[in-house]
PDB file of N, CA and C in Angstrom:
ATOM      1  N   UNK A   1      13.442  -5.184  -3.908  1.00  0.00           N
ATOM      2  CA  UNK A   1      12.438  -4.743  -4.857  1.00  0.00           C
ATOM      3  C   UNK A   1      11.584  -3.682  -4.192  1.00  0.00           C
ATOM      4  N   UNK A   2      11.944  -2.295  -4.752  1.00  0.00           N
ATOM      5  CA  UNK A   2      10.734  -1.502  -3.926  1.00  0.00           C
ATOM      6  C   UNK A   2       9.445  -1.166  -4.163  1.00  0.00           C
ATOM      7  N   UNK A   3       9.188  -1.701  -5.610  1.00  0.00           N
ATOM      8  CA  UNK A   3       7.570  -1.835  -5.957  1.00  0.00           C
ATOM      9  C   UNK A   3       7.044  -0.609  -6.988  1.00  0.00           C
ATOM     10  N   UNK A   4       6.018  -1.014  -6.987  1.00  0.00           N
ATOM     11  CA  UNK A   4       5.371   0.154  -8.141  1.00  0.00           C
ATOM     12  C   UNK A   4       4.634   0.909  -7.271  1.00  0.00           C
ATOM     13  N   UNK A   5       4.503   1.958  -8.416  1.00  0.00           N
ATOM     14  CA  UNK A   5       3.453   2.872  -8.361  1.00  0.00           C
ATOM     15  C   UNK A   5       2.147   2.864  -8.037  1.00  0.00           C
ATOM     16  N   UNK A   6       1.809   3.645  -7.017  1.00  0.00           N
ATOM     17  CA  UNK A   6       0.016   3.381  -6.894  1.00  0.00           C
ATOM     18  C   UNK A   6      -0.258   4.487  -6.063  1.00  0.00           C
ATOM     19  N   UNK A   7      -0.670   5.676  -7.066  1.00  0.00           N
ATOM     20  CA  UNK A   7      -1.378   6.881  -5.843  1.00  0.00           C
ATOM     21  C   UNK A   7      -3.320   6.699  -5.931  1.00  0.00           C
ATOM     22  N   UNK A   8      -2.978   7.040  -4.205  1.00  0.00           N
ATOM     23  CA  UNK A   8      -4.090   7.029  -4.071  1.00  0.00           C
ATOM     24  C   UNK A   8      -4.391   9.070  -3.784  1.00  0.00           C
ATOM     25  N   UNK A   9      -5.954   8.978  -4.278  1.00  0.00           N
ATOM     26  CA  UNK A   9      -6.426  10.514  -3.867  1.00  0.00           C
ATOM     27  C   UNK A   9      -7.138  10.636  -2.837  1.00  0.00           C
ATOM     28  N   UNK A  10      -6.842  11.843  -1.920  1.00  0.00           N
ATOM     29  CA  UNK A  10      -7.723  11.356  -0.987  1.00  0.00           C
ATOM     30  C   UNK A  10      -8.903  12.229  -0.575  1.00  0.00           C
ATOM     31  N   UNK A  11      -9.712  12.122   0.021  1.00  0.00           N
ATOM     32  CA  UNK A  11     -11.530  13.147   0.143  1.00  0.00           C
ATOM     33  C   UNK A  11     -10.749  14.670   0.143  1.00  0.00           C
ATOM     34  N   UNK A  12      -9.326  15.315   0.630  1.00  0.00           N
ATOM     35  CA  UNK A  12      -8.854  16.721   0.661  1.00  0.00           C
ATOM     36  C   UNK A  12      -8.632  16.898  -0.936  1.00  0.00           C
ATOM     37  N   UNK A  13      -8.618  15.882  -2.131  1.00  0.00           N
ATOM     38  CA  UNK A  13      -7.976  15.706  -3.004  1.00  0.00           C
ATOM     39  C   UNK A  13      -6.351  16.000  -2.857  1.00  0.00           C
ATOM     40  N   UNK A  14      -5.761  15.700  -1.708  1.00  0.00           N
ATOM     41  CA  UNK A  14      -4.160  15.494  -1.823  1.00  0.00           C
ATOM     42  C   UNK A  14      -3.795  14.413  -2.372  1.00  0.00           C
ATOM     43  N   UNK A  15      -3.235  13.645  -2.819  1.00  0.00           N
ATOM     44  CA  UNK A  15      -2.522  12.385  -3.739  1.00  0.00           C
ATOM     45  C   UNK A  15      -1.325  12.376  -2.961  1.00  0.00           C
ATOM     46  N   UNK A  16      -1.094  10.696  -2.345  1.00  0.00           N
ATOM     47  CA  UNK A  16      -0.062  10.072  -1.611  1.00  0.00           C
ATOM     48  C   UNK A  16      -0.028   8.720  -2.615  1.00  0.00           C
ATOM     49  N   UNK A  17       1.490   8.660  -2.832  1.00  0.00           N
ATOM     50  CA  UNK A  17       2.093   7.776  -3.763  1.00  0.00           C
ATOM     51  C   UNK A  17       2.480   6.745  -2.745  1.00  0.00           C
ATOM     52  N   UNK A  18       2.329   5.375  -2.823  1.00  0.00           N
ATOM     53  CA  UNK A  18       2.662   4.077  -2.290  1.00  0.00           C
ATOM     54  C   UNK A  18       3.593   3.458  -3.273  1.00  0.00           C
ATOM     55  N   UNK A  19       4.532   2.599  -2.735  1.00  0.00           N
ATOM     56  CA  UNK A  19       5.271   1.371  -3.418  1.00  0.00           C
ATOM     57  C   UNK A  19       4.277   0.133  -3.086  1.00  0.00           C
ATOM     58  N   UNK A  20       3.970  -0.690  -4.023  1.00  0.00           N
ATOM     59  CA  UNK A  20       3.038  -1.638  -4.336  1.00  0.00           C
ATOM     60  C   UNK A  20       4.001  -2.766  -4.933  1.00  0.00           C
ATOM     61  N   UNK A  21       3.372  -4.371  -4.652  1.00  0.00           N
ATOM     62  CA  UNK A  21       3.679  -5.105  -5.390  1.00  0.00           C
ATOM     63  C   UNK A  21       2.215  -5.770  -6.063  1.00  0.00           C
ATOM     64  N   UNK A  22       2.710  -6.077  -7.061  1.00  0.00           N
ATOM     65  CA  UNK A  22       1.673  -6.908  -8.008  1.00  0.00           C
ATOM     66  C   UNK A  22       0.509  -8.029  -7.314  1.00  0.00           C
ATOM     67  N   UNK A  23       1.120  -8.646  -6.166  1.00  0.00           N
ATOM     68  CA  UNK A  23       0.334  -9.638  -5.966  1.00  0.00           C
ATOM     69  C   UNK A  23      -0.422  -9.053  -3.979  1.00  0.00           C
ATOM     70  N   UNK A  24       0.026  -7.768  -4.215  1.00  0.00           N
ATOM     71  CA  UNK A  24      -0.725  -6.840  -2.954  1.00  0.00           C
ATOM     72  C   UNK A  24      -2.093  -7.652  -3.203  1.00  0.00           C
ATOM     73  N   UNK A  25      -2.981  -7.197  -1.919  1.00  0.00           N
ATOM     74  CA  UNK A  25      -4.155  -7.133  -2.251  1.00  0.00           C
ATOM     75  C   UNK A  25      -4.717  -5.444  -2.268  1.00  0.00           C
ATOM     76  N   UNK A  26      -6.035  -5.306  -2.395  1.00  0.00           N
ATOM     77  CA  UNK A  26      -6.593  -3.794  -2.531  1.00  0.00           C
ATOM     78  C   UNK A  26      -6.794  -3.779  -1.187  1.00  0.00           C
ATOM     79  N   UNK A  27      -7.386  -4.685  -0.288  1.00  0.00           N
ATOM     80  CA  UNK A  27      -7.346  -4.977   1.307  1.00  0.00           C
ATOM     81  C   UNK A  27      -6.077  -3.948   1.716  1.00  0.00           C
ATOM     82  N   UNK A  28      -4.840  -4.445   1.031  1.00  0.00           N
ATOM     83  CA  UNK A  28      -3.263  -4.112   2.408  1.00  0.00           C
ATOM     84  C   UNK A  28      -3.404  -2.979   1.657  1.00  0.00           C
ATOM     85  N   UNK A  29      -3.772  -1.883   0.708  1.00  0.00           N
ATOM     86  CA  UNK A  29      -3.405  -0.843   0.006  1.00  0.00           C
ATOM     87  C   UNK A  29      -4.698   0.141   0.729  1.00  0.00           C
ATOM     88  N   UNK A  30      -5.741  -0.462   0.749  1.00  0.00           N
ATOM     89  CA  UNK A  30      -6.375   0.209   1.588  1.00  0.00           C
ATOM     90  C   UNK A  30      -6.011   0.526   3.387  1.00  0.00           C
ATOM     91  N   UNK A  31      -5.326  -0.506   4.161  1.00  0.00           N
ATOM     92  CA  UNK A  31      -5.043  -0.329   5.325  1.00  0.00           C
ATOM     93  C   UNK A  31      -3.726   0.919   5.627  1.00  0.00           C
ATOM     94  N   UNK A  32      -3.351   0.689   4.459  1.00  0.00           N
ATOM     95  CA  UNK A  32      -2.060   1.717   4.429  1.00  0.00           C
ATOM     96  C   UNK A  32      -1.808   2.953   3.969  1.00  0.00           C
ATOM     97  N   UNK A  33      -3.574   3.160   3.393  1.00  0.00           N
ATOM     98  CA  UNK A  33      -4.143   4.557   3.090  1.00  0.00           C
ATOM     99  C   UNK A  33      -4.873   5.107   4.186  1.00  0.00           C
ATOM    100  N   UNK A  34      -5.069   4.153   4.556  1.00  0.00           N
ATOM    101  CA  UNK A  34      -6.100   4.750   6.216  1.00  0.00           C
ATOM    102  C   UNK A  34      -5.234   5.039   7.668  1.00  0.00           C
ATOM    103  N   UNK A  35      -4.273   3.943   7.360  1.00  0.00           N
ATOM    104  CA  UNK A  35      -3.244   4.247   8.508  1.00  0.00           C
ATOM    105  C   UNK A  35      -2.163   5.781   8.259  1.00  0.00           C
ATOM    106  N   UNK A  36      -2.246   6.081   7.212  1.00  0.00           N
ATOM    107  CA  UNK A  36      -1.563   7.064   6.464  1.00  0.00           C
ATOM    108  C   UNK A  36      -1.995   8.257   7.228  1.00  0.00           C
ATOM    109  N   UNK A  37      -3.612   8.217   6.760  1.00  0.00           N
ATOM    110  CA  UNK A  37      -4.266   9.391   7.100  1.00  0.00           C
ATOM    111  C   UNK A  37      -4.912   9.721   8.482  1.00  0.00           C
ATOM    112  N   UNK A  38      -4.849   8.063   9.361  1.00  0.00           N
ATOM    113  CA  UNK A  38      -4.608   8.512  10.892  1.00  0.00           C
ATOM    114  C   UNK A  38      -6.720   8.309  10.905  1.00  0.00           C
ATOM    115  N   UNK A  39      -6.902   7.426  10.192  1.00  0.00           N
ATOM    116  CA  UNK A  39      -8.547   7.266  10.074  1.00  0.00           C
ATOM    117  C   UNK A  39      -9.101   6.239  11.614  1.00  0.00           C
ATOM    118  N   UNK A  40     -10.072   6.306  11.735  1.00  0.00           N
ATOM    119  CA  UNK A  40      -9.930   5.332  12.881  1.00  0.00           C
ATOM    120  C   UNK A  40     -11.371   4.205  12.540  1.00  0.00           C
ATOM    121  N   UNK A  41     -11.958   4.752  11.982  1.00  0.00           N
ATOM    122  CA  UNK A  41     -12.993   4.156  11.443  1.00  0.00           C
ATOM    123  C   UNK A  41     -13.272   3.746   9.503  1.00  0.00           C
ATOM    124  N   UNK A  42     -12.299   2.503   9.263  1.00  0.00           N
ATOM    125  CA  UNK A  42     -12.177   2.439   8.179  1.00  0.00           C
ATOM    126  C   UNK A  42     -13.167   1.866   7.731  1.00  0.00           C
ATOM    127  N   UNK A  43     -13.893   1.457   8.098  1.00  0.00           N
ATOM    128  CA  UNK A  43     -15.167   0.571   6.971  1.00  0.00           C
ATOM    129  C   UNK A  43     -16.518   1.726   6.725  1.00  0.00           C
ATOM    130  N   UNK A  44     -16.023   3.478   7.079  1.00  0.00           N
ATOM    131  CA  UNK A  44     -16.549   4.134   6.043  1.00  0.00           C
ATOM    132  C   UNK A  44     -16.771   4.435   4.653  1.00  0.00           C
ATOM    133  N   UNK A  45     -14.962   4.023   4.468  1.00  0.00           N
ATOM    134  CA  UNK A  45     -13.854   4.221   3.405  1.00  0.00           C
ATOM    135  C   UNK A  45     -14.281   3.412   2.281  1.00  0.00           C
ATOM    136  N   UNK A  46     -13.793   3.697   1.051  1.00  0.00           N
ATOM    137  CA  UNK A  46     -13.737   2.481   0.392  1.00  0.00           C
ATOM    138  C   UNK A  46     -12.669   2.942  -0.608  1.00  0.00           C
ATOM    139  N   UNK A  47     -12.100   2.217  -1.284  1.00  0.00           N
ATOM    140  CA  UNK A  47     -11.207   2.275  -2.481  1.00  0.00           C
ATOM    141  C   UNK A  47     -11.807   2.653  -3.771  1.00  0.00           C
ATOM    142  N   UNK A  48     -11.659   3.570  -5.271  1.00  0.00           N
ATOM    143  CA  UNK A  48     -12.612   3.272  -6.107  1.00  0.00           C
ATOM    144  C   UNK A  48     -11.106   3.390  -7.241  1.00  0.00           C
ATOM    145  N   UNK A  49     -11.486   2.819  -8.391  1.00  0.00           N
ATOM    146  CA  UNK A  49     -10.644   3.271  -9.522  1.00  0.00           C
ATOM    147  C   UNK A  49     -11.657   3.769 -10.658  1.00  0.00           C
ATOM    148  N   UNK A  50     -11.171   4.370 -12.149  1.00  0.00           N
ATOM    149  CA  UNK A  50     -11.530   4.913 -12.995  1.00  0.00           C
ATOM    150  C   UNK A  50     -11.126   3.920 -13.870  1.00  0.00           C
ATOM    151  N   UNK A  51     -11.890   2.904 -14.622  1.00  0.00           N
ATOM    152  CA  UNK A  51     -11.537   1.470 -15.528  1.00  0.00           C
ATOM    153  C   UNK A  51     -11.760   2.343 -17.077  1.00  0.00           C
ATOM    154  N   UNK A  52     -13.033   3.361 -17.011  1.00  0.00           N
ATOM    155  CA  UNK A  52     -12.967   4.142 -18.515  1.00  0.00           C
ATOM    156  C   UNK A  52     -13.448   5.745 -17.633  1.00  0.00           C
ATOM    157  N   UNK A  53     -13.289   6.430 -18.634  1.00  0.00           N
ATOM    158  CA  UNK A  53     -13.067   8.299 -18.060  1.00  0.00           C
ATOM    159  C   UNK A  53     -14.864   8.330 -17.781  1.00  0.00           C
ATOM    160  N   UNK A  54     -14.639   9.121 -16.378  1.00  0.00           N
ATOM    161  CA  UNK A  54     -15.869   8.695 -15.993  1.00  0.00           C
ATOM    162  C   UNK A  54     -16.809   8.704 -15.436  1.00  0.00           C
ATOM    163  N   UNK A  55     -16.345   7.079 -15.385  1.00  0.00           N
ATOM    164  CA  UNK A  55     -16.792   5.543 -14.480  1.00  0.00           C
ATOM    165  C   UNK A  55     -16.257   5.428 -13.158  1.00  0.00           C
ATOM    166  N   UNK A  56     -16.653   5.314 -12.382  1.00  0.00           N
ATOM    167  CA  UNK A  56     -15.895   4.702 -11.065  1.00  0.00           C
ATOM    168  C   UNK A  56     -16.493   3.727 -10.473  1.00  0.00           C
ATOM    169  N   UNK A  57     -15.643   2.900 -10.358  1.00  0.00           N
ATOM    170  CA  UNK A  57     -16.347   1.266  -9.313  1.00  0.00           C
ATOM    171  C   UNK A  57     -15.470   1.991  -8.411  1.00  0.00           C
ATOM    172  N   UNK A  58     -16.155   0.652  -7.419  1.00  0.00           N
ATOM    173  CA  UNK A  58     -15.457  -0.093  -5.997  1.00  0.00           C
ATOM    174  C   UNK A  58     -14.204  -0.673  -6.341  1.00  0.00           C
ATOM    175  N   UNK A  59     -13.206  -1.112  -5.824  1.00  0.00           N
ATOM    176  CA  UNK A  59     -12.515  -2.231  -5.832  1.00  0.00           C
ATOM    177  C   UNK A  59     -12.790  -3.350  -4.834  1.00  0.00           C
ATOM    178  N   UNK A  60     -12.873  -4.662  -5.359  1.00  0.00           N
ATOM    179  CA  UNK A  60     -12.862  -5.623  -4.191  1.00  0.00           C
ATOM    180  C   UNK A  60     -11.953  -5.426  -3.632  1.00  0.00           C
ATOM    181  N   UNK A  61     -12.009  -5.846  -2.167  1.00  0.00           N
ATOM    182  CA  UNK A  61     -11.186  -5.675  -1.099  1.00  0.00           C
ATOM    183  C   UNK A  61     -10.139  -7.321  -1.109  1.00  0.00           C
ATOM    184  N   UNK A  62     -10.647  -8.317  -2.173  1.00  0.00           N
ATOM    185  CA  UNK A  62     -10.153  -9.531  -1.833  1.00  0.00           C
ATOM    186  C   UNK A  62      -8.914  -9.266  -3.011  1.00  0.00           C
ATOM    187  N   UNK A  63      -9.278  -8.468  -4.430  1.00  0.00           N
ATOM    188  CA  UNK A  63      -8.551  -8.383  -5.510  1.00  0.00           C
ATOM    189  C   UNK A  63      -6.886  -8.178  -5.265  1.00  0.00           C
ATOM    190  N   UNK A  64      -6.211  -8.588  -6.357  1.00  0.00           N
ATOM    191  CA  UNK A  64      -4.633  -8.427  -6.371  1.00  0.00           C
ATOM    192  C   UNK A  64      -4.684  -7.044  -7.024  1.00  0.00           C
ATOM    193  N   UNK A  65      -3.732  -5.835  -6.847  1.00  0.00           N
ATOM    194  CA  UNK A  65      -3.612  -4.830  -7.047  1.00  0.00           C
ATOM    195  C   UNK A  65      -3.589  -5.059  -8.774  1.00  0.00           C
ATOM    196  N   UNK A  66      -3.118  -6.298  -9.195  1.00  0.00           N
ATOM    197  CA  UNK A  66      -2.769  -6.463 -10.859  1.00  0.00           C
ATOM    198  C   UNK A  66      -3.835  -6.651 -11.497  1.00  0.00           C
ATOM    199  N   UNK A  67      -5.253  -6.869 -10.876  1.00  0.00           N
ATOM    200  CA  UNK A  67      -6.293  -6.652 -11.777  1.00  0.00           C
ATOM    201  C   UNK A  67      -6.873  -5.650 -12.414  1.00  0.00           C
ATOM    202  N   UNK A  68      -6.133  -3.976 -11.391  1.00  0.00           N
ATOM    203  CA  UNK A  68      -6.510  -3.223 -11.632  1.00  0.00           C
ATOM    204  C   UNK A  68      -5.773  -2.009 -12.135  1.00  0.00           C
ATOM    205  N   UNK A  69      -4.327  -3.154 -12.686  1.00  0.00           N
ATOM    206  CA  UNK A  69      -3.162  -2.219 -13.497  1.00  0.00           C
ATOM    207  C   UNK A  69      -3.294  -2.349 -14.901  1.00  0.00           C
ATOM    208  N   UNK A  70      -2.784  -1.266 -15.129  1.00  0.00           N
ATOM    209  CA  UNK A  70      -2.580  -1.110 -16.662  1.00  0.00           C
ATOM    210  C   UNK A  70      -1.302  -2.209 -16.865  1.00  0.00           C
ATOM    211  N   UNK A  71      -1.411  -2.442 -18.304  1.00  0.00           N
ATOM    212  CA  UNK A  71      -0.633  -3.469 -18.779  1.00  0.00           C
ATOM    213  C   UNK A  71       0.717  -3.328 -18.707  1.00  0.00           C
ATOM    214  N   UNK A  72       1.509  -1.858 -18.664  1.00  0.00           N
ATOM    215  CA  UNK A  72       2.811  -1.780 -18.188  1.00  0.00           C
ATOM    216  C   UNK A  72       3.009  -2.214 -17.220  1.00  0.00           C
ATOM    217  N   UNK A  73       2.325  -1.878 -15.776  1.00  0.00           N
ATOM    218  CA  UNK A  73       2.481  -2.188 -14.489  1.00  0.00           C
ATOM    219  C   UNK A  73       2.753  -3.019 -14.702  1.00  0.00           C
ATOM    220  N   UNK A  74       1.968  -4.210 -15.082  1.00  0.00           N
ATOM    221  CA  UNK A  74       2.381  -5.508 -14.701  1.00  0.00           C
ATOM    222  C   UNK A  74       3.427  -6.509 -14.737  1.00  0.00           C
ATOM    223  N   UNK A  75       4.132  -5.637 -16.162  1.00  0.00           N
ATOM    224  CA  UNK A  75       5.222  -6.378 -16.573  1.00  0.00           C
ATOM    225  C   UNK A  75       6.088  -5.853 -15.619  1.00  0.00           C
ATOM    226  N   UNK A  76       7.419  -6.048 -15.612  1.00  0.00           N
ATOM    227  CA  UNK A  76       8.983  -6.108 -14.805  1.00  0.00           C
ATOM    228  C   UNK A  76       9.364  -4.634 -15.602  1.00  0.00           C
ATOM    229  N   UNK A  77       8.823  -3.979 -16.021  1.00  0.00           N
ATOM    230  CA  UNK A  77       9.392  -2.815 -16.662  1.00  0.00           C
ATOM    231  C   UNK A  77       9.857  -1.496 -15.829  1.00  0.00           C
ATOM    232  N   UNK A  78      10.494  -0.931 -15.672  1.00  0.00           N
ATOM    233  CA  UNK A  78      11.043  -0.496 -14.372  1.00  0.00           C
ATOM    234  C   UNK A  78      10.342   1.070 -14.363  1.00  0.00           C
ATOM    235  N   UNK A  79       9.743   1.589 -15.210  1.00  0.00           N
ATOM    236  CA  UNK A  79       9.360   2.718 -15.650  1.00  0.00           C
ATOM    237  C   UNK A  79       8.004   2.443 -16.057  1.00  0.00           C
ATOM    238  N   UNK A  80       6.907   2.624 -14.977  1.00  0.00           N
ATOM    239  CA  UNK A  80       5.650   1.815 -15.705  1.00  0.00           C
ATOM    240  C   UNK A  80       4.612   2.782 -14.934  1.00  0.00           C
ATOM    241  N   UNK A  81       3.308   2.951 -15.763  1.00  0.00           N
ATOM    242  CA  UNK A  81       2.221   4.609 -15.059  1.00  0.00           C
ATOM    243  C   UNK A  81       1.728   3.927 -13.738  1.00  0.00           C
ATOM    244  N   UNK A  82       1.470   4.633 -12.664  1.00  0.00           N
ATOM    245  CA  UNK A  82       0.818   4.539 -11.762  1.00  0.00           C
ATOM    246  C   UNK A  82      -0.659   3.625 -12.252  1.00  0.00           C
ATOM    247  N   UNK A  83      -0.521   2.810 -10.506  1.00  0.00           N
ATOM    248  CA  UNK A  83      -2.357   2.700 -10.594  1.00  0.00           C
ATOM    249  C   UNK A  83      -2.867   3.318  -9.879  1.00  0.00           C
ATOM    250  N   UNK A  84      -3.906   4.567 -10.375  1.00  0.00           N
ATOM    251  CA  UNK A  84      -4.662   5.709  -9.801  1.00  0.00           C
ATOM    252  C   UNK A  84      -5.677   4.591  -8.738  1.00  0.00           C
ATOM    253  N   UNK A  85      -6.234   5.922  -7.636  1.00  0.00           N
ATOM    254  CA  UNK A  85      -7.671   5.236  -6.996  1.00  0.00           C
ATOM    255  C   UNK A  85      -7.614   6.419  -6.115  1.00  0.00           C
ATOM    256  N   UNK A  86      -9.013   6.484  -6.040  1.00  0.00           N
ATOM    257  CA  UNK A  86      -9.148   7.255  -4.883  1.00  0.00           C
ATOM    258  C   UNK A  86     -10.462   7.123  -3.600  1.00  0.00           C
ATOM    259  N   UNK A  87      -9.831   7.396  -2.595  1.00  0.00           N
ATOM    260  CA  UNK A  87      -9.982   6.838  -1.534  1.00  0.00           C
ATOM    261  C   UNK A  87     -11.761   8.015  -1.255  1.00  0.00           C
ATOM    262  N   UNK A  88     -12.566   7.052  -1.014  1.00  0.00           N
ATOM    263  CA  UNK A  88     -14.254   7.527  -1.257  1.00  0.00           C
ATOM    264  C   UNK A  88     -14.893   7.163  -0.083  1.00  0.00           C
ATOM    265  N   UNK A  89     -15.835   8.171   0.460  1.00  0.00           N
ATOM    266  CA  UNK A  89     -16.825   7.822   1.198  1.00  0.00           C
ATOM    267  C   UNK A  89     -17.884   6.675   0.611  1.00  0.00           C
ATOM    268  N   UNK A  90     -17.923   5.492   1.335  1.00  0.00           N
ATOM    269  CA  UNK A  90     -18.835   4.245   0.943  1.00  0.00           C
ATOM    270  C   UNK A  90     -20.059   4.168   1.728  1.00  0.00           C
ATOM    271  N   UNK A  91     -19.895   4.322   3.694  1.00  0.00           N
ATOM    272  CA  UNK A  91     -20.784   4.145   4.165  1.00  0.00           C
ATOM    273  C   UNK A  91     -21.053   5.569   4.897  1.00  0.00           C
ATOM    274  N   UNK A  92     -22.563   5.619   5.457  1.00  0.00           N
ATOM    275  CA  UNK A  92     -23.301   7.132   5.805  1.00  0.00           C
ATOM    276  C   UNK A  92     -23.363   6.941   7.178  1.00  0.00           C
ATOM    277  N   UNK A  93     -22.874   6.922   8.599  1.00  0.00           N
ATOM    278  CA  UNK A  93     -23.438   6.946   9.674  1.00  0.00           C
ATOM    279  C   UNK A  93     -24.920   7.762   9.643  1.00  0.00           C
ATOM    280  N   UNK A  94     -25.937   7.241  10.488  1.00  0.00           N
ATOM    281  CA  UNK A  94     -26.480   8.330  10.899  1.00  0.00           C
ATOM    282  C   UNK A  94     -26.831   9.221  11.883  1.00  0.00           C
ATOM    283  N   UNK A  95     -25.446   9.640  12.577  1.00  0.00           N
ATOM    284  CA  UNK A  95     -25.023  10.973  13.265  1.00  0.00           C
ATOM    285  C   UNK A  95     -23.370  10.831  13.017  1.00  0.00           C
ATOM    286  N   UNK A  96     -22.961  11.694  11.757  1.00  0.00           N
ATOM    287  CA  UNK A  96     -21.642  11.695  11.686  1.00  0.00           C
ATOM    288  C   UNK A  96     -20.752  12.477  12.860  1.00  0.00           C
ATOM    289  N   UNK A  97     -21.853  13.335  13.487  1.00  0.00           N
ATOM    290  CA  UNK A  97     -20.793  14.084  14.515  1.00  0.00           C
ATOM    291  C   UNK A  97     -21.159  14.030  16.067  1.00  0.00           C
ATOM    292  N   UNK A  98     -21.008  12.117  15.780  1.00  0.00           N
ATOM    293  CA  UNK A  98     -20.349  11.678  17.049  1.00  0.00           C
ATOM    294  C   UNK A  98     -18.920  10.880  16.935  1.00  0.00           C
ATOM    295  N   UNK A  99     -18.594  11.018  15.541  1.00  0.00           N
ATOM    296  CA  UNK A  99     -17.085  10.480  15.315  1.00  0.00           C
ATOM    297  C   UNK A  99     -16.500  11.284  16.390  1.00  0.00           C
ATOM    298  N   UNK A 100     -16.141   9.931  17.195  1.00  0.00           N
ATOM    299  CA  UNK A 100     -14.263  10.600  18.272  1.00  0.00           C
ATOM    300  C   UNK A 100     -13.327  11.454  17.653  1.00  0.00           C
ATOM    301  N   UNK A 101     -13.066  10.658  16.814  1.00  0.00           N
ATOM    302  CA  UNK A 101     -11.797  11.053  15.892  1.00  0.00           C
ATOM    303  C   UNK A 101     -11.586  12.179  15.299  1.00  0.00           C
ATOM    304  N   UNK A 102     -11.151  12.717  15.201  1.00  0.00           N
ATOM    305  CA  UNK A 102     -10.989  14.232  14.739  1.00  0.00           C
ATOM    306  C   UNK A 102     -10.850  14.018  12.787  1.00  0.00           C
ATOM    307  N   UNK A 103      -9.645  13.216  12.588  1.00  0.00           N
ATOM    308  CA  UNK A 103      -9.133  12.889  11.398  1.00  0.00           C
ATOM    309  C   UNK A 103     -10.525  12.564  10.441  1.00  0.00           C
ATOM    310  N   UNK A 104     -11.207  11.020  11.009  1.00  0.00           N
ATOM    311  CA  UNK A 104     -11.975  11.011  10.355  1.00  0.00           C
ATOM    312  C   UNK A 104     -13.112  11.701  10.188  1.00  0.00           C
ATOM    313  N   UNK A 105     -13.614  12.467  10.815  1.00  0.00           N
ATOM    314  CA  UNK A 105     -14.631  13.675  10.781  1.00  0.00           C
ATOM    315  C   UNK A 105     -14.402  14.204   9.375  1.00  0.00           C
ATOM    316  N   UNK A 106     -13.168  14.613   9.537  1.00  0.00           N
ATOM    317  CA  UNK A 106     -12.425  15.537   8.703  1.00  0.00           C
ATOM    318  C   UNK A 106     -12.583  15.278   6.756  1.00  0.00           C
ATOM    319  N   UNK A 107     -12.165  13.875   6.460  1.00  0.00           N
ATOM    320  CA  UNK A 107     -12.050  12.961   5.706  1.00  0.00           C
ATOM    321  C   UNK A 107     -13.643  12.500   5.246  1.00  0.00           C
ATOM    322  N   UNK A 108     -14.127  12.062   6.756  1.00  0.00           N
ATOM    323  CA  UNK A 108     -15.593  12.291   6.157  1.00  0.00           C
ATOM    324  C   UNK A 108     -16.080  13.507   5.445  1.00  0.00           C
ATOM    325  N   UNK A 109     -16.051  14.381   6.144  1.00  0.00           N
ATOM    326  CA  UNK A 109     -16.771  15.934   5.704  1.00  0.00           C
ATOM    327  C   UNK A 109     -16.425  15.954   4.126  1.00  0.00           C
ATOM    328  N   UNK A 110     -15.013  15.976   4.055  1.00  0.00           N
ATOM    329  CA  UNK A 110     -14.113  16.109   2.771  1.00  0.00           C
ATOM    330  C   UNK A 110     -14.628  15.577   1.862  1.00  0.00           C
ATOM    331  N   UNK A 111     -14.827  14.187   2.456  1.00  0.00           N
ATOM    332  CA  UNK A 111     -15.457  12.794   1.189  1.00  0.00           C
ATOM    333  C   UNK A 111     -16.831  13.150   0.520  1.00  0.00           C
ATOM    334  N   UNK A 112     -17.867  14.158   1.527  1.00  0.00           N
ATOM    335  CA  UNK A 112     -19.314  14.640   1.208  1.00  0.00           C
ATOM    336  C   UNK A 112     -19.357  15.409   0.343  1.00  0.00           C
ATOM    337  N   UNK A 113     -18.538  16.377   0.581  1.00  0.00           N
ATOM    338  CA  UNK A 113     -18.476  17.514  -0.234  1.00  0.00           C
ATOM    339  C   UNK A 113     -18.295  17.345  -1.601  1.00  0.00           C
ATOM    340  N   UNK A 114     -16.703  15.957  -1.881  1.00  0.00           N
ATOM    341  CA  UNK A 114     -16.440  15.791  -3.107  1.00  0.00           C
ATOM    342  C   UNK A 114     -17.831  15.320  -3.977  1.00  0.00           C
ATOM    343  N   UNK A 115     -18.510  14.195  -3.254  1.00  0.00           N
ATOM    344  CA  UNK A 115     -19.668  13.811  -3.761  1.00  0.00           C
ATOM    345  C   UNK A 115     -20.633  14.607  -4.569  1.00  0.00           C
ATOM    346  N   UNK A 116     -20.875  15.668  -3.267  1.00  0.00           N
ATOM    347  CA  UNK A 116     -21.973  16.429  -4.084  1.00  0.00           C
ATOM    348  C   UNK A 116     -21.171  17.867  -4.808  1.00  0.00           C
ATOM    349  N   UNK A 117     -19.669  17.861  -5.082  1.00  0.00           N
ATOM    350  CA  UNK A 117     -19.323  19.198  -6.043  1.00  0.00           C
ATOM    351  C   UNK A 117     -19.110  17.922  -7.447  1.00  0.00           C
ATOM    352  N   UNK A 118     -18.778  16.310  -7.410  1.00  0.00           N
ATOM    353  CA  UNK A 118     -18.696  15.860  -8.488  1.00  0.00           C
ATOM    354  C   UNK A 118     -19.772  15.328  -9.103  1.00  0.00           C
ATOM    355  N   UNK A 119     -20.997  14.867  -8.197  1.00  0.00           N
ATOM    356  CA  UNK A 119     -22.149  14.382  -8.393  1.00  0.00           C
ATOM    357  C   UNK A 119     -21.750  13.179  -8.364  1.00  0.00           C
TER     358      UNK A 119
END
């Protein structure tokens, strides 16, 4: 079974597509967006989805990926829409540029910008 659909967007706005199963948590979908992008400091990060055009929450980190699928997903249907999310600045250090990391600097910066060009 290789799973569904689930892109995540990320602070560059590039979109990376994952295979997901239903009873994932948002926890393992988040570790595998951060390991993706080579982050080193993930509890900046957070996950968000779009529930109405918008809106954006958080996702719990404890949730099954199926709380936050559309009703095709869920079924066994082999042809079923993505579950969107995109990957958001949550927490603010205060001195971002003593991040080691190059990546997350990067991702941070990215994540600021989106903030204040989307409000």
């Amino acid at each position: 079974h290789t799973g569904k659909p689930v892109i995540v967007q990320f602070p560059s706005n590039k979109r990376y597509q994952l295979p997901a199963q239903r009873e994932d948590t948002m926890k393992s979908v988040h570790s595998a967006v951060i390991k993706r992008l080579g982050i080193e400091d993930a509890s900046l990060f957070a996950l968000q989805y779009c529930p109405v055009k918008g809106i954006r929450e958080f996702v719990a980190p404890d949730h099954k990926l199926k709380v936050y699928a559309p009703d095709k997903w869920k079924s066994d249907a082999v042809t079923s829409p993505p579950i969107e999310l995109r990957l958001v600045v949550k927490f603010f250090p205060p001195n971002p540029h003593l991040f080691v990391n190059q990546v997350t600097r990067l991702q941070f910066f990215l994540g600021i910008r989106t903030l204040i060009i989307d409000g």
